[in-house]
Protein backbone atom coordinates (compact mmCIF):
# COMPACT_ATOMS: atom_id res chain seq x y z
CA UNK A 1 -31.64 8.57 10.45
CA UNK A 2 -35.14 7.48 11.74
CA UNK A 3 -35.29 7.09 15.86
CA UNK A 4 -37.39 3.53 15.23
CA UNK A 5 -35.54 0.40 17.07
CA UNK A 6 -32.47 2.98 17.97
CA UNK A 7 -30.11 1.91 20.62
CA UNK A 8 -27.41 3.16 22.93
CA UNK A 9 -24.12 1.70 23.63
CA UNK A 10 -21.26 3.47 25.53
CA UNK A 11 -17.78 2.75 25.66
CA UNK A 12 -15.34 3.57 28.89
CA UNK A 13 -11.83 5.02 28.34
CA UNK A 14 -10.32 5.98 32.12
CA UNK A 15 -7.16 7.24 30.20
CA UNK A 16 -7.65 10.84 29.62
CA UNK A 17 -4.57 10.71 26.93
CA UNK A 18 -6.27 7.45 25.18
CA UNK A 19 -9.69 9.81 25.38
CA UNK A 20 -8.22 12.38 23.40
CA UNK A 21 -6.93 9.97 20.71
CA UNK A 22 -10.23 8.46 19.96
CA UNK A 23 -11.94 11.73 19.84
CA UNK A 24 -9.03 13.32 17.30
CA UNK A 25 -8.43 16.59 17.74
CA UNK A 26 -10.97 19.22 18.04
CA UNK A 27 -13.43 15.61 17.42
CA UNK A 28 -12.49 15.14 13.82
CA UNK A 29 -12.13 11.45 14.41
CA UNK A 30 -15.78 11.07 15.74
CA UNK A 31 -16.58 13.10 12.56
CA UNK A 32 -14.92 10.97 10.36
CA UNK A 33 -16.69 8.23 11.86
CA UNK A 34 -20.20 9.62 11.66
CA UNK A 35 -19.50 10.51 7.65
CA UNK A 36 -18.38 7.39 6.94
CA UNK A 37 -21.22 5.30 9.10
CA UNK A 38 -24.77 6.25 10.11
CA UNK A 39 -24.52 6.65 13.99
CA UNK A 40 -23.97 9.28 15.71
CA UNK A 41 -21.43 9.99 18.81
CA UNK A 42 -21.22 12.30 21.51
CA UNK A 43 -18.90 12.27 24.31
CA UNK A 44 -19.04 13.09 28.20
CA UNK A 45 -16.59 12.65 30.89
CA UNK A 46 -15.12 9.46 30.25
CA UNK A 47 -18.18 7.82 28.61
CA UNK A 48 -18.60 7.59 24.42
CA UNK A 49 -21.63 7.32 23.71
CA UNK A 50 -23.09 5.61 20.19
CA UNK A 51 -26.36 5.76 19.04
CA UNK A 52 -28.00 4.21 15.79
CA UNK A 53 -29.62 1.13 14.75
CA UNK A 54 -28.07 -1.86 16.20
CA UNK A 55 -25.67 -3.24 13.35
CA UNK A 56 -23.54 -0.10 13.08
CA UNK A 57 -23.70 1.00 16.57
CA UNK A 58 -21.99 -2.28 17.58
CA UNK A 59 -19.25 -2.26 14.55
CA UNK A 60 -19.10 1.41 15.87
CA UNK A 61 -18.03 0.13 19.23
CA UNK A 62 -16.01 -2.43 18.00
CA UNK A 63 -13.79 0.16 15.85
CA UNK A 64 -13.48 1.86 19.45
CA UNK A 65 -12.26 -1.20 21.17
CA UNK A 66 -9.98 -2.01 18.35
CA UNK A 67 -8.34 1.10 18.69
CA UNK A 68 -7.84 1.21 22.59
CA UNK A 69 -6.20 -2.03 22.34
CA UNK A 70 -3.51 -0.18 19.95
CA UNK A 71 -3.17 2.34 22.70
CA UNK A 72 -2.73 -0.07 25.06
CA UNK A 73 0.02 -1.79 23.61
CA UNK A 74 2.13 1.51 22.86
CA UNK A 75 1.47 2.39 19.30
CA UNK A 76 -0.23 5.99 18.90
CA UNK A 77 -3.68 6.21 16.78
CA UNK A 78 -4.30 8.80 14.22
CA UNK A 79 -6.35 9.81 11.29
CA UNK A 80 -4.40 6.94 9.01
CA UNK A 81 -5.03 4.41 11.71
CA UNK A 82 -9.03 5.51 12.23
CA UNK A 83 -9.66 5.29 8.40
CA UNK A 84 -7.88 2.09 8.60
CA UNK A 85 -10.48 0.83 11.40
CA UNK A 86 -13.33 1.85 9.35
CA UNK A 87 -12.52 0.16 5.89
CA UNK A 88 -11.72 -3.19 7.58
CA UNK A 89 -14.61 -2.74 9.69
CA UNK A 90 -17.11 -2.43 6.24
CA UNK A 91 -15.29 -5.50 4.87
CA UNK A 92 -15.49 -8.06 7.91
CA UNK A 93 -12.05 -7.73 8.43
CA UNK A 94 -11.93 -5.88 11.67
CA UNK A 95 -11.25 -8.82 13.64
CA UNK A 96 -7.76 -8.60 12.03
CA UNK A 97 -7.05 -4.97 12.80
CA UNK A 98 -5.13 -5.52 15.34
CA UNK A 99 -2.81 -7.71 13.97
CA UNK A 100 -1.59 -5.32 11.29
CA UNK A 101 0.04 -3.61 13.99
CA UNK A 102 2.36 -6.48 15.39
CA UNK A 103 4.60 -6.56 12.92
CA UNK A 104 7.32 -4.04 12.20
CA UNK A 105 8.11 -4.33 8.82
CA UNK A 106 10.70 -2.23 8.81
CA UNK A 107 12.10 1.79 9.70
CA UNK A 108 12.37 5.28 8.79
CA UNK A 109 15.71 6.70 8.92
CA UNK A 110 14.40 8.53 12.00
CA UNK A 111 13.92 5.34 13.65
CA UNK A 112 9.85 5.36 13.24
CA UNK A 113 8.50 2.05 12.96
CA UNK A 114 6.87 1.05 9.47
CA UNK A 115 3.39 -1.43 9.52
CA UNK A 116 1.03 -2.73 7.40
CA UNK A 117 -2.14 -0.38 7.44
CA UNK A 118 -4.81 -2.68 5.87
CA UNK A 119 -5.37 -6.46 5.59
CA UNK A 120 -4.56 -6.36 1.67
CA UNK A 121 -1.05 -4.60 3.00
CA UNK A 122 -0.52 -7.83 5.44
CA UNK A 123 -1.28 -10.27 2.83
CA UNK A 124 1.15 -8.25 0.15
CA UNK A 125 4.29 -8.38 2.56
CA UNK A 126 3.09 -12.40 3.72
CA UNK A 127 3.56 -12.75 0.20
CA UNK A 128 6.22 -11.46 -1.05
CA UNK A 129 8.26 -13.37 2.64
CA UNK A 130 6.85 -16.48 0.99
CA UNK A 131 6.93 -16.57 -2.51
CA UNK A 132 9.61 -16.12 -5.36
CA UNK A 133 7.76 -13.78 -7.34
CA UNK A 134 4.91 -11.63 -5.70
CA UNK A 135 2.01 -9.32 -8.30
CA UNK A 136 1.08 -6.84 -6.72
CA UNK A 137 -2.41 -5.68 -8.30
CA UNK A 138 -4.21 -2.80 -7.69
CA UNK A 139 -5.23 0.91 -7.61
CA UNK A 140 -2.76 4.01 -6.55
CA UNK A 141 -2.44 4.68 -3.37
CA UNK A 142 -2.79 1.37 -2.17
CA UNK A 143 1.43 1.17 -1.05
CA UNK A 144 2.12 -1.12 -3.52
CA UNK A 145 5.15 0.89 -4.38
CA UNK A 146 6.60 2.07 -0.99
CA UNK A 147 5.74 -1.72 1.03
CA UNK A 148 7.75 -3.21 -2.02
CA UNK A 149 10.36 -0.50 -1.34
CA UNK A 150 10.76 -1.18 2.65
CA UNK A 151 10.50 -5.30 2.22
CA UNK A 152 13.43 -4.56 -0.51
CA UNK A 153 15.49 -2.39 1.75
CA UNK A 154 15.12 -4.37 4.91
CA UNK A 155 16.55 -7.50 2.70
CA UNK A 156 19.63 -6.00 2.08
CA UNK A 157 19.85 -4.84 5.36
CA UNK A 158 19.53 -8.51 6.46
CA UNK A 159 22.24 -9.22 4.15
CA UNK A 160 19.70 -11.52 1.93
CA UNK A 161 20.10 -9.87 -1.12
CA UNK A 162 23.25 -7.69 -1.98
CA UNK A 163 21.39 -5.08 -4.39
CA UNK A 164 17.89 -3.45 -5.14
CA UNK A 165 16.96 -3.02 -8.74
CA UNK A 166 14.09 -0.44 -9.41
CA UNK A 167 12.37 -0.39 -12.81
CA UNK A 168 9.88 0.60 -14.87
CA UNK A 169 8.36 0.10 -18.69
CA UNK A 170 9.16 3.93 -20.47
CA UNK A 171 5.74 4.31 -21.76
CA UNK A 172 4.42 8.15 -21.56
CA UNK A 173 1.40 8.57 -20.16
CA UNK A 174 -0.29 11.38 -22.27
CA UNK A 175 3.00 13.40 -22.46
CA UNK A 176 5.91 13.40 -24.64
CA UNK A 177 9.50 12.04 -23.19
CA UNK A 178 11.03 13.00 -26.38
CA UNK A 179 10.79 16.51 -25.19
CA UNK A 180 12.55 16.09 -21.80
CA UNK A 181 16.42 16.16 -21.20
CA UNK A 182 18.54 14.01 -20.94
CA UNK A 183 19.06 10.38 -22.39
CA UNK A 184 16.62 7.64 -21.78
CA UNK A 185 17.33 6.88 -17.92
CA UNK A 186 17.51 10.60 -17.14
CA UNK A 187 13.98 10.77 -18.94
CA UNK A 188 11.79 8.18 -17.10
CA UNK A 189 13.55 9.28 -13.36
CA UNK A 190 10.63 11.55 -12.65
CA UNK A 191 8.13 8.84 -13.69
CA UNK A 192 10.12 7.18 -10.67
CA UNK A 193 9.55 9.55 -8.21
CA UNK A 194 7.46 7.71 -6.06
CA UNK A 195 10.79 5.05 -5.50
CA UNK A 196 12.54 8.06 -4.32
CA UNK A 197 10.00 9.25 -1.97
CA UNK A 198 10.37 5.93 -0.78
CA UNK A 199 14.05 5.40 -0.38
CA UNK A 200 14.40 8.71 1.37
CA UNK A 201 11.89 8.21 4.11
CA UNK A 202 13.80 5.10 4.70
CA UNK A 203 17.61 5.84 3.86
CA UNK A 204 17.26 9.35 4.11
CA UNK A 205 18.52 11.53 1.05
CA UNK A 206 22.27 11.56 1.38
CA UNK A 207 22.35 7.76 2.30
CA UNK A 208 20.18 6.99 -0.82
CA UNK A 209 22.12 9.18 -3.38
CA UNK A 210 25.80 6.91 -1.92
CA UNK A 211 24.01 3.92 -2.42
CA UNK A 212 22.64 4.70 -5.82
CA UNK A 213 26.16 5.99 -6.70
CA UNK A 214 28.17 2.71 -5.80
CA UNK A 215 25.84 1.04 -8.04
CA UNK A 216 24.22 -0.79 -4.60
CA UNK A 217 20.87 0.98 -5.85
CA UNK A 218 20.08 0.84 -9.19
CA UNK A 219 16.92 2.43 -11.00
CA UNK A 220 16.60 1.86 -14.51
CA UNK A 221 14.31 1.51 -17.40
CA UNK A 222 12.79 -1.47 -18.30
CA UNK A 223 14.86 -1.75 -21.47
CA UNK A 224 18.20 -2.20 -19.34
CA UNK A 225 17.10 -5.48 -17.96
CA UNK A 226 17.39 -7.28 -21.28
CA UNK A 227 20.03 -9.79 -21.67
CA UNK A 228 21.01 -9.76 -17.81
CA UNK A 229 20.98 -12.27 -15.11
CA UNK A 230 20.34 -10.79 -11.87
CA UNK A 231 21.71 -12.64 -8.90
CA UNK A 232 21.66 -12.12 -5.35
CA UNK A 233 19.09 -9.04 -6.34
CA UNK A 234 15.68 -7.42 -5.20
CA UNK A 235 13.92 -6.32 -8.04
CA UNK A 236 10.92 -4.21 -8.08
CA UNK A 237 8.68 -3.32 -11.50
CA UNK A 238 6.54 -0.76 -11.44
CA UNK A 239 3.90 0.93 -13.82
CA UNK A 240 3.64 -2.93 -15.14
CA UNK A 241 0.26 -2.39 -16.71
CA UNK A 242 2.54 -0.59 -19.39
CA UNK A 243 4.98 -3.96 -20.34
CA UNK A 244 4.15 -5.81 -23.46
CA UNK A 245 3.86 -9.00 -23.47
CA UNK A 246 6.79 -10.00 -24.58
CA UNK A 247 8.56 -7.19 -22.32
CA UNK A 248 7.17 -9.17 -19.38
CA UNK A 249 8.28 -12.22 -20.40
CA UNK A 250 11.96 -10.51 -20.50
CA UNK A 251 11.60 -9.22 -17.44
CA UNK A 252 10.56 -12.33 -15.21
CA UNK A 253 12.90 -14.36 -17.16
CA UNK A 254 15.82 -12.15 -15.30
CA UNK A 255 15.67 -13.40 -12.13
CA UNK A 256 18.53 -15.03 -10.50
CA UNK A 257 19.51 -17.28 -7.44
CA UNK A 258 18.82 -15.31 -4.59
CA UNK A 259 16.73 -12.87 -5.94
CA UNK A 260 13.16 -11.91 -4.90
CA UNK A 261 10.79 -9.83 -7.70
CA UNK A 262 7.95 -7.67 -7.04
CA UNK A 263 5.25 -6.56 -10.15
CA UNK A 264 3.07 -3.84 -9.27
CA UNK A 265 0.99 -2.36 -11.51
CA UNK A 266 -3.08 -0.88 -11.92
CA UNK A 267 -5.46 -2.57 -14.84
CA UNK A 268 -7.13 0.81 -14.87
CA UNK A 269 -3.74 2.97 -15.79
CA UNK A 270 -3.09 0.98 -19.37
CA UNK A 271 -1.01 4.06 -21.43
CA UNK A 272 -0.16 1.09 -24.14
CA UNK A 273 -1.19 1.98 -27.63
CA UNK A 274 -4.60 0.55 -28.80
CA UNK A 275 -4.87 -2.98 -29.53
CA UNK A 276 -1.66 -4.00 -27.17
CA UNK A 277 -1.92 -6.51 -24.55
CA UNK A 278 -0.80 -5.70 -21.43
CA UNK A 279 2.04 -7.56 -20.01
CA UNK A 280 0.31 -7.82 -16.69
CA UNK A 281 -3.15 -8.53 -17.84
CA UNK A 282 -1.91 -11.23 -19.50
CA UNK A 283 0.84 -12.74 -16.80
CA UNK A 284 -2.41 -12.99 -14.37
CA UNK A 285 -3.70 -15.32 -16.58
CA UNK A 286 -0.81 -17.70 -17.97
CA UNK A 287 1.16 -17.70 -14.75
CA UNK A 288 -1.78 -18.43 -12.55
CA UNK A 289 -1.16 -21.72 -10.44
CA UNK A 290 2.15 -21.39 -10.76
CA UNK A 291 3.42 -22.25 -7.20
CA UNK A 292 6.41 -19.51 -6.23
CA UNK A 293 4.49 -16.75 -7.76
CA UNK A 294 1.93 -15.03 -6.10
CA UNK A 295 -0.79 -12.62 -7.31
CA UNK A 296 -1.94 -10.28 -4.43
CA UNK A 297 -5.24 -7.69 -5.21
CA UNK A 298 -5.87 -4.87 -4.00
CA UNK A 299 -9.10 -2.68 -4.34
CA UNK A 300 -10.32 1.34 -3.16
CA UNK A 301 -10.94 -0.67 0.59
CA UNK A 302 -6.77 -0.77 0.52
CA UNK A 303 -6.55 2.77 -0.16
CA UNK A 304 -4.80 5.11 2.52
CA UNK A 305 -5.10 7.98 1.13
CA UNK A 306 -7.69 10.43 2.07
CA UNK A 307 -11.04 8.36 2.37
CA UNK A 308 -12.58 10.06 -0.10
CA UNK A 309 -10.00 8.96 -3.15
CA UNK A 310 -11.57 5.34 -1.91
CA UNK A 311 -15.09 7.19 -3.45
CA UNK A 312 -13.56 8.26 -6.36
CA UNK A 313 -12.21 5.02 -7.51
CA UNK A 314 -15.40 3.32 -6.83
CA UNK A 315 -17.11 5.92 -9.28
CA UNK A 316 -14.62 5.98 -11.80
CA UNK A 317 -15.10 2.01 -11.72
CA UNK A 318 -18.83 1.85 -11.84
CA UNK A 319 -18.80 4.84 -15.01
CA UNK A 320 -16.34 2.32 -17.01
CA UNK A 321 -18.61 -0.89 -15.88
């Protein structure tokens, strides 16, 4: 970084406890901040200091003021929360960082409280509160999966819906099902893992295996939706990259009074065979304008995984363009 035009700017944090938060522990905040932007930071007493050309310095101490106004208003800041800071931050959107954190969208079973941890997250649940039928569009690790999974649960729990359907097309992706145990539901449950992971950091395991038993949870393969109506239901697709078109079609054609849907799926996972439209590729186009169903898009700036999958994706995606 060349020491032309360089300036200073310091930020003041009297709260030894909010210090230590900002700085991460042992710095590694301040040093994910100085990989990810070109400024660097030292700290001294109470004063962080930021140094760089103007532009970034300034974003720098606006990520900083961002996050003491989260630890002013009770909610802790970690790693998550200071990767969070810097994608919006790079997009323009910091300005609505704070408002991720207002809303609770729902809980653990430990009692933590579960928010939105990008803008794309806060437009997905806005969404699917608003509309009929919500798309959910985007790479892995974007929380399409589990924030579809919490706005399900808390429904029931609200007593708006009376049962949460979890589904998915059984398409292998590079490995054989015919090989694994079991009949065709006991075969794509592992491709489902994720919607476990889910349900047990909200109902806990025991919880989630009663409701699953009394039929209150249900997680099935695609092909078990055909011919029903499904009332009074949240259902969730997954892996919808995978549905034929006509498969789609079924599928959206299901949906009851009192039922909400989700479709999530990635454009860049397509397992089909060659030459087969996807079901979602194709219901982005003919349902567009369509005014109770919403298509919501994520890209690698939604990721919250470790920053650098965010690097990946954008490689991957410039090597296909």
């Amino acid at each position: 970084m060349t020491e032309l035009n360089e300036v200073n700017k310091q930020v003041t944090v009297t709260n030894s406890d909010w210090l230590v938060a900002l700085l991460g522990n042992r710095d590694k905040h301040i040093q994910l901040i100085e990989e990810e932007l070109p400024v660097r930071i030292a700290n001294r007493g109470e004063i962080i200091s930021i140094s760089g050309q103007e532009e970034e310095v300034e974003l720098v101490r606006q990520i900083f003021l961002n996050l003491l106004q989260l630890l002013e208003s009770g909610v802790p800041v970690k790693m998550p929360d200071i990767v969070t800071a810097i994608k919006m931050a790079k997009r323009g959107s910091l300005d609505y960082f704070a408002h991720l954190y207002e809303k609770v969208i729902g809980r653990t079973y430990e009692g933590k409280a579960i928010r939105a941890k990008n803008f794309g997250q806060l437009e997905y649940v806005r969404a699917v509160e608003a509309h009929d039928i919500t798309f959910g569009i985007g790479p892995a690790g974007t929380g399409k999966t589990f924030l579809a999974v919490v706005l399900a649960v808390e429904a029931m729990r609200e007593g708006r819906v009376k049962k949460i359907i979890l589904t998915r097309p059984a398409v292998e992706a590079g490995e054989s099902l015919g090989f694994l145990p079991g009949d065709l539901k006991e075969k794509v449950a592992p491709y489902l893992r994720p919607v476990y992971d889910a349900l047990y950091t909200i109902y806990g395991t025991e919880q989630t295996n009663r409701l699953m038993e009394r039929g209150v949870i249900e997680i099935a393969p695609l092909a078990y939706m055909r011919g029903r109506t499904l009332d009074d239901a949240f259902v969730i697709l997954d892996e919808a990259q995978n549905t034929t078109i006509a498969q789609m079609k079924m599928f959206l054609t299901r949906l009851g009074f009192g039922s909400k849907m989700i479709v999530n799926g990635d454009h860049t996972q397509i397992d089909l065979p060659k030459g087969v439209r996807s079901g979602l590729v194709d219901a982005q186009q003919t349902l567009k304008g369509i005014p109770r169903v919403k298509f919501v898009t994520f890209d690698e700036y939604d990721v919250v995984r470790h920053p650098v999958v965010a690097d990946i994706i954008r490689a991957y995606r410039r090597h296909d363009d």
